[in-house]
C-alpha atoms as a PDB file:
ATOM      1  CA  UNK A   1      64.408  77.785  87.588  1.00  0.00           C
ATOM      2  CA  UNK A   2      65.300  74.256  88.591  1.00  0.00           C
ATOM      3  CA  UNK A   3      67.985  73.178  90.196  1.00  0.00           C
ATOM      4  CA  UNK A   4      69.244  69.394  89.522  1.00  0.00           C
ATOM      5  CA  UNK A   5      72.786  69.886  91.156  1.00  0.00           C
ATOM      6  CA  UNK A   6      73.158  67.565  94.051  1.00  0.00           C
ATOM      7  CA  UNK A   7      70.957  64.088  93.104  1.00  0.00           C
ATOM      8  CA  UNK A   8      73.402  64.798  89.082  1.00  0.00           C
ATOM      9  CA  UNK A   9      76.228  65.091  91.302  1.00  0.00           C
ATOM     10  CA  UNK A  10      75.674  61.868  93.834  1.00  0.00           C
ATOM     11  CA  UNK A  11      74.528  59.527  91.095  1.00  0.00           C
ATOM     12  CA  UNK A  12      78.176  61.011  89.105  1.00  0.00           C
ATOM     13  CA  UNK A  13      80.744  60.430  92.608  1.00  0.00           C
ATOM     14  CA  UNK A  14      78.938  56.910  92.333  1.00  0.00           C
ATOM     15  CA  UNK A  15      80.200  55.728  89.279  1.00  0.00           C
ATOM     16  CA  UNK A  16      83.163  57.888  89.655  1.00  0.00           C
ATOM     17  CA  UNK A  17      82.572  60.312  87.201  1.00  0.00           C
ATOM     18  CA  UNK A  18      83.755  63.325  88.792  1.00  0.00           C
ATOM     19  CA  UNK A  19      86.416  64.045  91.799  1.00  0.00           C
ATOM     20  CA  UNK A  20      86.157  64.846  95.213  1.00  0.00           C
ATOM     21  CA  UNK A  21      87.123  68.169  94.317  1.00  0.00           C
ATOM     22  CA  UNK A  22      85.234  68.982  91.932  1.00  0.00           C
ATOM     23  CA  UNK A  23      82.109  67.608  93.680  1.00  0.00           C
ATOM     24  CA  UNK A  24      83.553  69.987  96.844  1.00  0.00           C
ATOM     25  CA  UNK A  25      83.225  72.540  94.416  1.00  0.00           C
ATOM     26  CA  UNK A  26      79.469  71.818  92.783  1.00  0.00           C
ATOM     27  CA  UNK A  27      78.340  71.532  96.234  1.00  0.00           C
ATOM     28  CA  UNK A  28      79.595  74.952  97.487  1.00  0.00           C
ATOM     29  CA  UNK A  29      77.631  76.574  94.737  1.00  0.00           C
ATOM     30  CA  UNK A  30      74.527  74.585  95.776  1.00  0.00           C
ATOM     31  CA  UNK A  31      75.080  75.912  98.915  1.00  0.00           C
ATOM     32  CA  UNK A  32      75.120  79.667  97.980  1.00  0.00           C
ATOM     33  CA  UNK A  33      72.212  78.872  95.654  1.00  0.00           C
ATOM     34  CA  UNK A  34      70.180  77.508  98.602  1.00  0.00           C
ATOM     35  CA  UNK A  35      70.989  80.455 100.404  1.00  0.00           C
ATOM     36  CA  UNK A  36      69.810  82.894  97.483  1.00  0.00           C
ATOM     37  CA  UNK A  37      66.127  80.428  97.150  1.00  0.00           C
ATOM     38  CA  UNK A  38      66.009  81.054 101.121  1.00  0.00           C
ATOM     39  CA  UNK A  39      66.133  84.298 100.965  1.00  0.00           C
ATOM     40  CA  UNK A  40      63.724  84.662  97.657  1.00  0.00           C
ATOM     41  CA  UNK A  41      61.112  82.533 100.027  1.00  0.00           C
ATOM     42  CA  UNK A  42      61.499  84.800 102.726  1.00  0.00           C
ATOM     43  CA  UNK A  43      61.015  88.048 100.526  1.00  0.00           C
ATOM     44  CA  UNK A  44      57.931  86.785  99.434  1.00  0.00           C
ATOM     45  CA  UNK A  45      56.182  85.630 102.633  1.00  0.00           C
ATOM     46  CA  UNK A  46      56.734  89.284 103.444  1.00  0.00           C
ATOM     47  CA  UNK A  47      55.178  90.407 100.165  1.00  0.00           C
ATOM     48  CA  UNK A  48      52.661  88.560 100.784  1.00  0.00           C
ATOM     49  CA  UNK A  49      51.994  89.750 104.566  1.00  0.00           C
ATOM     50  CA  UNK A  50      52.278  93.728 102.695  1.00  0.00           C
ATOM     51  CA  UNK A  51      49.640  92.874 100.288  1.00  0.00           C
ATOM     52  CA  UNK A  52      47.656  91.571 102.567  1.00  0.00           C
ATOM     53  CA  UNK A  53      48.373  94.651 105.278  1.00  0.00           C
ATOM     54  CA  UNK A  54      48.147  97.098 101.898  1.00  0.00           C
ATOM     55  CA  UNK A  55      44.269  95.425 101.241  1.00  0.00           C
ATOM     56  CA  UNK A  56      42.942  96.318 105.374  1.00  0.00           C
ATOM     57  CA  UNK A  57      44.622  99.657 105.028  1.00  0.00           C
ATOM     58  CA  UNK A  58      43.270 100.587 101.251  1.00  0.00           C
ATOM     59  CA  UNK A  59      39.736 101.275 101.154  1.00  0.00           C
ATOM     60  CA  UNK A  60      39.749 101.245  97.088  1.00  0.00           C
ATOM     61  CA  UNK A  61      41.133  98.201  95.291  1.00  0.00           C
ATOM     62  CA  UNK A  62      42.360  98.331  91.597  1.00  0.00           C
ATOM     63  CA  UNK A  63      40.307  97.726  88.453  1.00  0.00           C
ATOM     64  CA  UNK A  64      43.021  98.711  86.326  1.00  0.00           C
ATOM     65  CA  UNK A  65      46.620  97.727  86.784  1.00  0.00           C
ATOM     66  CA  UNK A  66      49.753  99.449  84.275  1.00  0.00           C
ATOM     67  CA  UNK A  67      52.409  97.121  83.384  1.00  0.00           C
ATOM     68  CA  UNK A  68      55.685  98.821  82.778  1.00  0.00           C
ATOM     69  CA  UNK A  69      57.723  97.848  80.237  1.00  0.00           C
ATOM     70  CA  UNK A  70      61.986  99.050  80.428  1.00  0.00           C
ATOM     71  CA  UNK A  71      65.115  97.144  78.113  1.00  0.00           C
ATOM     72  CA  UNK A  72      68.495  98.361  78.667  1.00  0.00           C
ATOM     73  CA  UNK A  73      69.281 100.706  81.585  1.00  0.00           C
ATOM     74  CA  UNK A  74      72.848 102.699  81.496  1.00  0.00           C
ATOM     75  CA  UNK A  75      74.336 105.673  83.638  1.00  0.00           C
ATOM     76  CA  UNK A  76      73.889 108.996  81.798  1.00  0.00           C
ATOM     77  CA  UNK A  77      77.086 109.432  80.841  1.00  0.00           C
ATOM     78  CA  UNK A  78      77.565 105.829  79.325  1.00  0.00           C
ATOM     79  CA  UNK A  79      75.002 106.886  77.057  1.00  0.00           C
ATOM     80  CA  UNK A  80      76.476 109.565  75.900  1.00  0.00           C
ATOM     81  CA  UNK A  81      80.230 108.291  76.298  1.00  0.00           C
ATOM     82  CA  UNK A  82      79.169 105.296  74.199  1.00  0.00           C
ATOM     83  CA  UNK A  83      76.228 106.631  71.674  1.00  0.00           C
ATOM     84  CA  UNK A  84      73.314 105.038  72.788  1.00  0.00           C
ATOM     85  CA  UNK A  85      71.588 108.402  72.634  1.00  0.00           C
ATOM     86  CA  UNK A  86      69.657 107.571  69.696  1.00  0.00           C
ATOM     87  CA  UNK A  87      68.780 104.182  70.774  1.00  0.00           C
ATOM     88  CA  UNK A  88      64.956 104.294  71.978  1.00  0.00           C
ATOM     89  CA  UNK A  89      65.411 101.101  74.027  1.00  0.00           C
ATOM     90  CA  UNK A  90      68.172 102.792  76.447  1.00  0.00           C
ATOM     91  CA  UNK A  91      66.751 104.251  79.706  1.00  0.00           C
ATOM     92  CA  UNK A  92      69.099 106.365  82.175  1.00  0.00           C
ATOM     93  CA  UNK A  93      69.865 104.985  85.373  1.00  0.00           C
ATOM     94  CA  UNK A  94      68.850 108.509  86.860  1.00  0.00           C
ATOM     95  CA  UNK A  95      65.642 108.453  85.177  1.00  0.00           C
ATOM     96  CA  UNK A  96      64.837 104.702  86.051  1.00  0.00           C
ATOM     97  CA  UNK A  97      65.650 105.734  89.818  1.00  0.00           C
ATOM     98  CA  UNK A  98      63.683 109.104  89.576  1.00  0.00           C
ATOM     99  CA  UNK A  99      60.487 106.721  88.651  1.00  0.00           C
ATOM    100  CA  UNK A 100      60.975 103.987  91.138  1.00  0.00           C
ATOM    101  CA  UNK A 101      61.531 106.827  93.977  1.00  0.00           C
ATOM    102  CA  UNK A 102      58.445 108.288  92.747  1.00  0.00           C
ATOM    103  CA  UNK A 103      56.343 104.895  93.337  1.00  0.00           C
ATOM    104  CA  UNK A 104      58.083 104.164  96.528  1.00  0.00           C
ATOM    105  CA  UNK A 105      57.295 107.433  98.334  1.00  0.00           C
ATOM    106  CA  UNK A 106      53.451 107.814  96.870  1.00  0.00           C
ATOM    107  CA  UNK A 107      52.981 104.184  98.365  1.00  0.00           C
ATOM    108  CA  UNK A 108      52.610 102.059  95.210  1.00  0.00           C
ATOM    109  CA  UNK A 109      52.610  98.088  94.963  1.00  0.00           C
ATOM    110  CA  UNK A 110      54.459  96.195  92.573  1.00  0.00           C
ATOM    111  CA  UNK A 111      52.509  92.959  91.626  1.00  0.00           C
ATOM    112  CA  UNK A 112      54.174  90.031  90.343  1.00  0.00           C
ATOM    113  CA  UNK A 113      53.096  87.998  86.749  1.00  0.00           C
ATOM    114  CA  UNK A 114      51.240  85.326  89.170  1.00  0.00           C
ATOM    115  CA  UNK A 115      49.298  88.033  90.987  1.00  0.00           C
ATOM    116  CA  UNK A 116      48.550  89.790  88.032  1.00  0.00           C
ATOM    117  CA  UNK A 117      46.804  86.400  86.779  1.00  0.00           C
ATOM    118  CA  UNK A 118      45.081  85.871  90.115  1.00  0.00           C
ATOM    119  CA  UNK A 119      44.024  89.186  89.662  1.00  0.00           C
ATOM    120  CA  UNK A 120      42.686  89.024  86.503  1.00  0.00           C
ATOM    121  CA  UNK A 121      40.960  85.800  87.193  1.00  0.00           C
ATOM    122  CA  UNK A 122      39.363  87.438  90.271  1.00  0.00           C
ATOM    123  CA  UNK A 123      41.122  85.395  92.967  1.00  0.00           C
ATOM    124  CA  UNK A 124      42.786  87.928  94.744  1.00  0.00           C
ATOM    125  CA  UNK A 125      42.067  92.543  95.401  1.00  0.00           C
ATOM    126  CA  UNK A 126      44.987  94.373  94.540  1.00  0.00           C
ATOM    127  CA  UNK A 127      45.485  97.770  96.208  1.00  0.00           C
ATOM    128  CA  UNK A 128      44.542 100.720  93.779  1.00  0.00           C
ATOM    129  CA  UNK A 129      47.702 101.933  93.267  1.00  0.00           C
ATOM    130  CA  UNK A 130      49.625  98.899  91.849  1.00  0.00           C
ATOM    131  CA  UNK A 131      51.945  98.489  88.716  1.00  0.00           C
ATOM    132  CA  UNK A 132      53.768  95.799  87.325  1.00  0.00           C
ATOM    133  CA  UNK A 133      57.241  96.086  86.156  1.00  0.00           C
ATOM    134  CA  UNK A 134      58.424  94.251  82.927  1.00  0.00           C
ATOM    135  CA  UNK A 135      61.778  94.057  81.802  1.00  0.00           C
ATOM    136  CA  UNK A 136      62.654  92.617  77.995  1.00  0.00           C
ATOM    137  CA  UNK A 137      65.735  90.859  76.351  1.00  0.00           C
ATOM    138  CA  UNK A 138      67.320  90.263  79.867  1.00  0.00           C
ATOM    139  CA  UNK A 139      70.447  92.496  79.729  1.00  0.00           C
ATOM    140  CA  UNK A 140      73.096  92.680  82.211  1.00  0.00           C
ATOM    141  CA  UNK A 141      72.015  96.165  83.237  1.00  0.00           C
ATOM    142  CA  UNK A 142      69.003  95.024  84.498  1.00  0.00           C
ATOM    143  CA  UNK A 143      70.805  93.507  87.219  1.00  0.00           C
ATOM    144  CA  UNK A 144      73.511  95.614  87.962  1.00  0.00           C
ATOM    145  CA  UNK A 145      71.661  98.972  88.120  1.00  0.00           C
ATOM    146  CA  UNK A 146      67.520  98.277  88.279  1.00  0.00           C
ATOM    147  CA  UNK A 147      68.311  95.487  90.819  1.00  0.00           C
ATOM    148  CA  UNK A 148      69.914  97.383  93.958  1.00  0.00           C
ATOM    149  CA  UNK A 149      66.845  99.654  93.616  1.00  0.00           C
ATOM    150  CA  UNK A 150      63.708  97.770  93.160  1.00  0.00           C
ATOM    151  CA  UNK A 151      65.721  95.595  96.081  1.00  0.00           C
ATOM    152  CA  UNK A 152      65.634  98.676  98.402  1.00  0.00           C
ATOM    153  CA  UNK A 153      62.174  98.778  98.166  1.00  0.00           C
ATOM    154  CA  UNK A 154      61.059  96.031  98.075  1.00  0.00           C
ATOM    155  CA  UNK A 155      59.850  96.184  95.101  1.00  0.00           C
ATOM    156  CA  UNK A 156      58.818  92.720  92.253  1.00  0.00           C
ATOM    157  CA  UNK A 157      59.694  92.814  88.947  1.00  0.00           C
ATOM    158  CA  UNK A 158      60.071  90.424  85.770  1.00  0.00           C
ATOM    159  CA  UNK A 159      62.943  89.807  83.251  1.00  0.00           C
ATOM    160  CA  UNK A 160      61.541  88.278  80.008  1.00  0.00           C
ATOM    161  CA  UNK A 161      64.281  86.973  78.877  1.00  0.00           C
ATOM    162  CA  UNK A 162      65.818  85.687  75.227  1.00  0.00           C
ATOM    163  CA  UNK A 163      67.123  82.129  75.508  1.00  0.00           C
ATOM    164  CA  UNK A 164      69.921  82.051  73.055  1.00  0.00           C
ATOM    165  CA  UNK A 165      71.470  85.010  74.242  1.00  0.00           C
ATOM    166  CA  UNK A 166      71.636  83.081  78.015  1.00  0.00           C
ATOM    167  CA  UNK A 167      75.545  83.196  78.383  1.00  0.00           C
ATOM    168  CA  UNK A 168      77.093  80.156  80.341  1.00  0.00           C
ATOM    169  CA  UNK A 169      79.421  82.368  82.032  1.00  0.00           C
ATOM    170  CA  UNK A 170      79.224  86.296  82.664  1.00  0.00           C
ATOM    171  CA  UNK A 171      81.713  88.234  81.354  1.00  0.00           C
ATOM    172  CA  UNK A 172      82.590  91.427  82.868  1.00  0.00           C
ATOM    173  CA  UNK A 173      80.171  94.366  82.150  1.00  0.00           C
ATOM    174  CA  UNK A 174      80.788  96.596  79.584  1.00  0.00           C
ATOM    175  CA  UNK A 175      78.590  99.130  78.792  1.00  0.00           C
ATOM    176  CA  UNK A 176      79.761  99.878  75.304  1.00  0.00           C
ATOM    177  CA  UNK A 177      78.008  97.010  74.186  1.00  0.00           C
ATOM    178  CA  UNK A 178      74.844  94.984  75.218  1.00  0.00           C
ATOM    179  CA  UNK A 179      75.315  91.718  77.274  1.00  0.00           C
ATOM    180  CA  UNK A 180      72.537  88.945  78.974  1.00  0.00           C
ATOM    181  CA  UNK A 181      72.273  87.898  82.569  1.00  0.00           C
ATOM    182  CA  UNK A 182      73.803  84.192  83.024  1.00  0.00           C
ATOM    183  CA  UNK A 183      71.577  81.628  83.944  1.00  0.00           C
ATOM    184  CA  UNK A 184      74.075  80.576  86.127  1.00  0.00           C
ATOM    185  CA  UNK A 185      73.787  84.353  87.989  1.00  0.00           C
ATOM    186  CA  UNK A 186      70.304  84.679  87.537  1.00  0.00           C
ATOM    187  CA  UNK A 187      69.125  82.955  91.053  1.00  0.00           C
ATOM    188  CA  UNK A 188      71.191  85.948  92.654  1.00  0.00           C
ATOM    189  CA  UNK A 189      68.999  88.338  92.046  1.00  0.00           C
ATOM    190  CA  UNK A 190      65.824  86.082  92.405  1.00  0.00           C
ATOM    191  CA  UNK A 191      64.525  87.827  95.283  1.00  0.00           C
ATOM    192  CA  UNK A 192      63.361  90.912  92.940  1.00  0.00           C
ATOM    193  CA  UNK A 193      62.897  89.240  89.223  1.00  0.00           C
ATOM    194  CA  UNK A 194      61.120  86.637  87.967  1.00  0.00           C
ATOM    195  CA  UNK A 195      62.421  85.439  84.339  1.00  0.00           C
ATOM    196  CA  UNK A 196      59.985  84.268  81.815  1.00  0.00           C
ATOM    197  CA  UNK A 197      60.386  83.845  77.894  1.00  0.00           C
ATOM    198  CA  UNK A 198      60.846  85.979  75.090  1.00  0.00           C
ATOM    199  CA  UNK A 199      61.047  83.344  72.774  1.00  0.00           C
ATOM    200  CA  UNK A 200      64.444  81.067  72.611  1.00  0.00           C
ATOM    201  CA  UNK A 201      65.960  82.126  69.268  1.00  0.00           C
ATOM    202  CA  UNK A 202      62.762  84.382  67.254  1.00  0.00           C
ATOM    203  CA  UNK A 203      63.318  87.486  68.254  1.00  0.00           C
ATOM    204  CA  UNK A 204      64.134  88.339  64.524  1.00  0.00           C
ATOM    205  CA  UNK A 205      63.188  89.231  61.368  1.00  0.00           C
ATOM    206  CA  UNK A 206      63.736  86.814  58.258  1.00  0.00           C
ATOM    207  CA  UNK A 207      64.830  87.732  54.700  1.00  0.00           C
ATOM    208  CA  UNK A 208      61.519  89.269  53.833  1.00  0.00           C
ATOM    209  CA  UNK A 209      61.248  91.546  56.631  1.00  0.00           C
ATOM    210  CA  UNK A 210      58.534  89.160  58.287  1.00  0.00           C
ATOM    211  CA  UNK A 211      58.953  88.684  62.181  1.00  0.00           C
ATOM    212  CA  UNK A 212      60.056  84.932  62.971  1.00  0.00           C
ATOM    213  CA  UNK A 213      57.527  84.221  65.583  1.00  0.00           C
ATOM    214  CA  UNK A 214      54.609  84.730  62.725  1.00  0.00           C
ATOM    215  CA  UNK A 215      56.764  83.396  59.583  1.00  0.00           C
ATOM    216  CA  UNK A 216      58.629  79.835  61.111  1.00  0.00           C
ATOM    217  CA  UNK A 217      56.649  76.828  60.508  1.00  0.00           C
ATOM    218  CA  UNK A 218      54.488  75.822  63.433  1.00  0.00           C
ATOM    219  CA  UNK A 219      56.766  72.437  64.370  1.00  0.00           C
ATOM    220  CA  UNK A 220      59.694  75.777  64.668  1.00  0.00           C
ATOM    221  CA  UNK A 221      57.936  77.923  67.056  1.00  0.00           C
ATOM    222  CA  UNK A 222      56.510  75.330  68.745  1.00  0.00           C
ATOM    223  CA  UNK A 223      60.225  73.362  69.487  1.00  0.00           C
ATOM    224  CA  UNK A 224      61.305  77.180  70.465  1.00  0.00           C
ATOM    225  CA  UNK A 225      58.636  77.691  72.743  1.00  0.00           C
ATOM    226  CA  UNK A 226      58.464  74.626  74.914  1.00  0.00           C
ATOM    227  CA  UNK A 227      62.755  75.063  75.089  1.00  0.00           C
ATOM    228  CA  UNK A 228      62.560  78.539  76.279  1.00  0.00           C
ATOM    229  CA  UNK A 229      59.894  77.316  78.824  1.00  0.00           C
ATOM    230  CA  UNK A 230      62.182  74.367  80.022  1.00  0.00           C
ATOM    231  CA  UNK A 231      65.350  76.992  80.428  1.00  0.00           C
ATOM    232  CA  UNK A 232      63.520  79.221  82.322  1.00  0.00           C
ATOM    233  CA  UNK A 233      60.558  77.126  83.832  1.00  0.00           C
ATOM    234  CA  UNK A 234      58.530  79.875  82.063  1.00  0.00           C
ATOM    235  CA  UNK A 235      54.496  80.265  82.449  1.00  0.00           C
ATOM    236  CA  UNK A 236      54.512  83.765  80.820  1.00  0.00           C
ATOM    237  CA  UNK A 237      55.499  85.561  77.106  1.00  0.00           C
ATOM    238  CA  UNK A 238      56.541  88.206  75.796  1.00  0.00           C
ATOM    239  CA  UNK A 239      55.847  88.646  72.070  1.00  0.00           C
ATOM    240  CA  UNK A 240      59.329  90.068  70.293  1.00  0.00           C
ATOM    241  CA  UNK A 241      58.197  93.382  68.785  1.00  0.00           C
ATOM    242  CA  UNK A 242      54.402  93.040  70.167  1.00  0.00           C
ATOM    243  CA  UNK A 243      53.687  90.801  66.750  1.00  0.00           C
ATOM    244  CA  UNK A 244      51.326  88.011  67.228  1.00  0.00           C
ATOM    245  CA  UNK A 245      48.208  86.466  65.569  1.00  0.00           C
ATOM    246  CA  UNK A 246      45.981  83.896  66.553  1.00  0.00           C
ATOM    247  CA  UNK A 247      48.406  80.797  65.239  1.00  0.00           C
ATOM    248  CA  UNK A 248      50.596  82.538  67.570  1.00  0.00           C
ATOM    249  CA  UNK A 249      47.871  82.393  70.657  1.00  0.00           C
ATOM    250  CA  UNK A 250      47.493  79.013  69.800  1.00  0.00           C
ATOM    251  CA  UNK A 251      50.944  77.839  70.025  1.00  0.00           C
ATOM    252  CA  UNK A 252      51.485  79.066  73.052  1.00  0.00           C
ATOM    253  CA  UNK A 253      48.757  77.504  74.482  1.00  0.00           C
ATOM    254  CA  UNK A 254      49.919  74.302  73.268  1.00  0.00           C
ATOM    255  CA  UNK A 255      53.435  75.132  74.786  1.00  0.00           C
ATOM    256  CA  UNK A 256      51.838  75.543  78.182  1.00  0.00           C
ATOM    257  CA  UNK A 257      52.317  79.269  78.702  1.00  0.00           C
ATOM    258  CA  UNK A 258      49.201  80.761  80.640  1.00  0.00           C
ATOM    259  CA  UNK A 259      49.682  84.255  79.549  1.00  0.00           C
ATOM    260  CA  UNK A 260      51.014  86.426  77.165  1.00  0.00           C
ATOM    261  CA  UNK A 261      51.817  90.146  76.517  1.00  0.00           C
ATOM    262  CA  UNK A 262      51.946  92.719  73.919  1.00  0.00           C
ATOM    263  CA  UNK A 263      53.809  96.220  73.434  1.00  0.00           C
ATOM    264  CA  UNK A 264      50.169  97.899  72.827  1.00  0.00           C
ATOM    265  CA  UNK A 265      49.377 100.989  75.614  1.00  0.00           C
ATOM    266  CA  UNK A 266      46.692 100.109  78.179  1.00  0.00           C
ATOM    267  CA  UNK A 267      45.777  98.781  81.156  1.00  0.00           C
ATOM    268  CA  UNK A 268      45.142  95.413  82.519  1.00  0.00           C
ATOM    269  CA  UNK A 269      41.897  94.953  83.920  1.00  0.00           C
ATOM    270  CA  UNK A 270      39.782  91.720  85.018  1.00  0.00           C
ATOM    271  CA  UNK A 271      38.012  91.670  81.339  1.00  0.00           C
ATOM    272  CA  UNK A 272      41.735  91.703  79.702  1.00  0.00           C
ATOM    273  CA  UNK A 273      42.039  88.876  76.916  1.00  0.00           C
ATOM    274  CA  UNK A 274      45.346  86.830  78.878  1.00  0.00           C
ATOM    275  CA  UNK A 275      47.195  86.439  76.052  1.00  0.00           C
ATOM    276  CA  UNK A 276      46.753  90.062  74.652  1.00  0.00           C
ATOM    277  CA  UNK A 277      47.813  91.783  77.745  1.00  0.00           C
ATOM    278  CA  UNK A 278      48.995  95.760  76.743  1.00  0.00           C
ATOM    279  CA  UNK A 279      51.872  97.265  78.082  1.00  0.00           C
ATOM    280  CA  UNK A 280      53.238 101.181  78.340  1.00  0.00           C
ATOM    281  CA  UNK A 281      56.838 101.140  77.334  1.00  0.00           C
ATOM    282  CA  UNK A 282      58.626 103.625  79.273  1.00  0.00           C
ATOM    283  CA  UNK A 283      61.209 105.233  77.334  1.00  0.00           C
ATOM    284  CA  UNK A 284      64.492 108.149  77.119  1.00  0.00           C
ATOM    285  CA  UNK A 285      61.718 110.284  75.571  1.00  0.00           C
ATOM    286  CA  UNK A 286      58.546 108.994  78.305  1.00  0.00           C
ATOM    287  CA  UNK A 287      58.559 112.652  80.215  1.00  0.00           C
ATOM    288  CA  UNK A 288      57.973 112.113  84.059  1.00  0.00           C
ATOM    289  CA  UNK A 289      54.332 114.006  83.860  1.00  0.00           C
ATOM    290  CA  UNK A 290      53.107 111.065  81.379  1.00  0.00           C
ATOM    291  CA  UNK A 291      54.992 108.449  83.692  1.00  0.00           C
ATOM    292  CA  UNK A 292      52.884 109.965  86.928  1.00  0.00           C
ATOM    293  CA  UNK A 293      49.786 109.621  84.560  1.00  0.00           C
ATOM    294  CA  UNK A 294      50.410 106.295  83.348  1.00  0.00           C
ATOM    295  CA  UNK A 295      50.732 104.562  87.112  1.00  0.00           C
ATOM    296  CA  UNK A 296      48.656 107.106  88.568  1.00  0.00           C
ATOM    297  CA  UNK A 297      45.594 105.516  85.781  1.00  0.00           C
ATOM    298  CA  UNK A 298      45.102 108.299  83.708  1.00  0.00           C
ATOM    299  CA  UNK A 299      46.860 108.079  80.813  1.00  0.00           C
ATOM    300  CA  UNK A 300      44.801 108.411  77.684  1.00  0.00           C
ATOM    301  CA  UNK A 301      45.028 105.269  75.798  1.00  0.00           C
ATOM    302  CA  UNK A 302      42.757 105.668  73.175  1.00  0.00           C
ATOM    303  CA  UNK A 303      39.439 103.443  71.837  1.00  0.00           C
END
């Protein structure tokens, strides 16, 4: 995401728009944000040095690559405290951890969006055993509780996230209810997510039970694309609810997003249409043995 602190907050002590304090204050949280882009820089040189180490040592590279998709992640017995036990999108914590151990210790590599594209454009080998992991809506949980693990291993993930629901500042958690990451938090955690769009405000259905990405006029979708692309200095998309046609390919295009992905099962391989990419949702009810076959490349996905 860009950052347009200090040259907005010169040109403002200038014409004496702001104090000393507050610019005192501005400037201290440039200062932690500069640490937290250090630090994202540094976790990806290394990345970049494992991948490369991961390529000598593997003597099969990948030809078909899962992406994961997860929503809201909550401790066991917030689900049940709270009823989310019905609600399909709500992953345990222990379950999420159970599957990231599981890719950790069987020596699996999580690929970011842009090496997935360099991938499937045939710029760069990917060890066999790689996944992606996709996270969408951009709820709180996904930092507080998928964070500290991926982070422990080292592991690359990506947040699509919804633009309206981008809170200025982040209330406490509470997992009674469902909350976003703040764009003003979101470079803390920069060193394990990416955040691309979801759309800004169509993730929704309109009065005839059409989904608002296919039913808005183009000059709508179009205005909501290119703003959720300037919030989050997006390149990829996730379509709300998988539902796209070709207006919808188009339109994106136009917006400037490179590629694009679905909620249909498969895998990603280097003949995979860009803006049709499938995904395997992971959910309460995904039983560990099709989880192992799903990263593992041998879930059955069908003609």
């Amino acid at each position: 995401m860009r950052r347009f602190v200090i040259p907005f907050l010169i040109a403002s002590i200038l014409i004496g728009c702001i104090t000393p304090m507050a610019y005192g204050e501005e400037v201290k949280l440039s200062i932690e944000e500069e640490k937290y882009r250090l630090l994202k820089e540094e976790n990806l040189r290394l990345r970049k040095e494992i991948l490369r180490l991961r390529n000598e040592l593997s003597e099969n590279k990948a030809e078909k690559i899962p992406v994961l998709t997860y929503h809201h992640i909550l401790k066991q017995e917030d689900i049940e405290r709270y009823n989310w036990t019905n609600n399909t999108s709500v992953l345990s914590l222990e379950a999420f951890e159970k599957q990231m151990d599981y890719l950790y210790e069987n020596g699996f590599y999580t690929a970011s969006l842009d090496e997935l594209q360099a991938f499937i454009d045939g710029k760069i080998s990917l060890p066999e055993k790689t996944v992606v992991i996709t996270f969408d809506d951009g709820y709180l949980s996904n930092a507080l509780y998928a964070y500290p693990i991926m982070k422990k291993y080292n592991f690359r993930g990506t947040i699509f996230m919804l633009g309206y629901r981008v809170d200025d500042v982040q209330a406490p958690f509470d997992p009674s209810t469902t909350q976003s990451i703040s764009i003003h938090e979101a470079y803390r955690y920069e060193d394990v997510f990416d955040y691309e769009s979801h759309t800004y405000a169509l993730h929704d259905i309109d009065e005839n039970g059409e989904k608002l990405l296919m039913s808005s006029d183009k000059e709508v979708i179009l205005e909501d694309l290119r703003k959720s692309k300037e919030l989050l200095d997006a390149k990829y998309f996730a379509y709300p609810y998988g539902a796209y046609d070709e207006n919808t390919i188009e339109y994106l295009k136009e917006a400037g997003y490179e590629m694009a992905f679905t909620i249909k099962k498969g895998y990603v391989s280097k003949d995979s249409n860009k803006y049709q990419l499938p995904r395997f949702s992971i959910l309460p009810r995904t039983p560990f043995s099709r989880f192992k076959r799903i990263v593992n490349g041998i879930e059955y996905v069908g003609e």
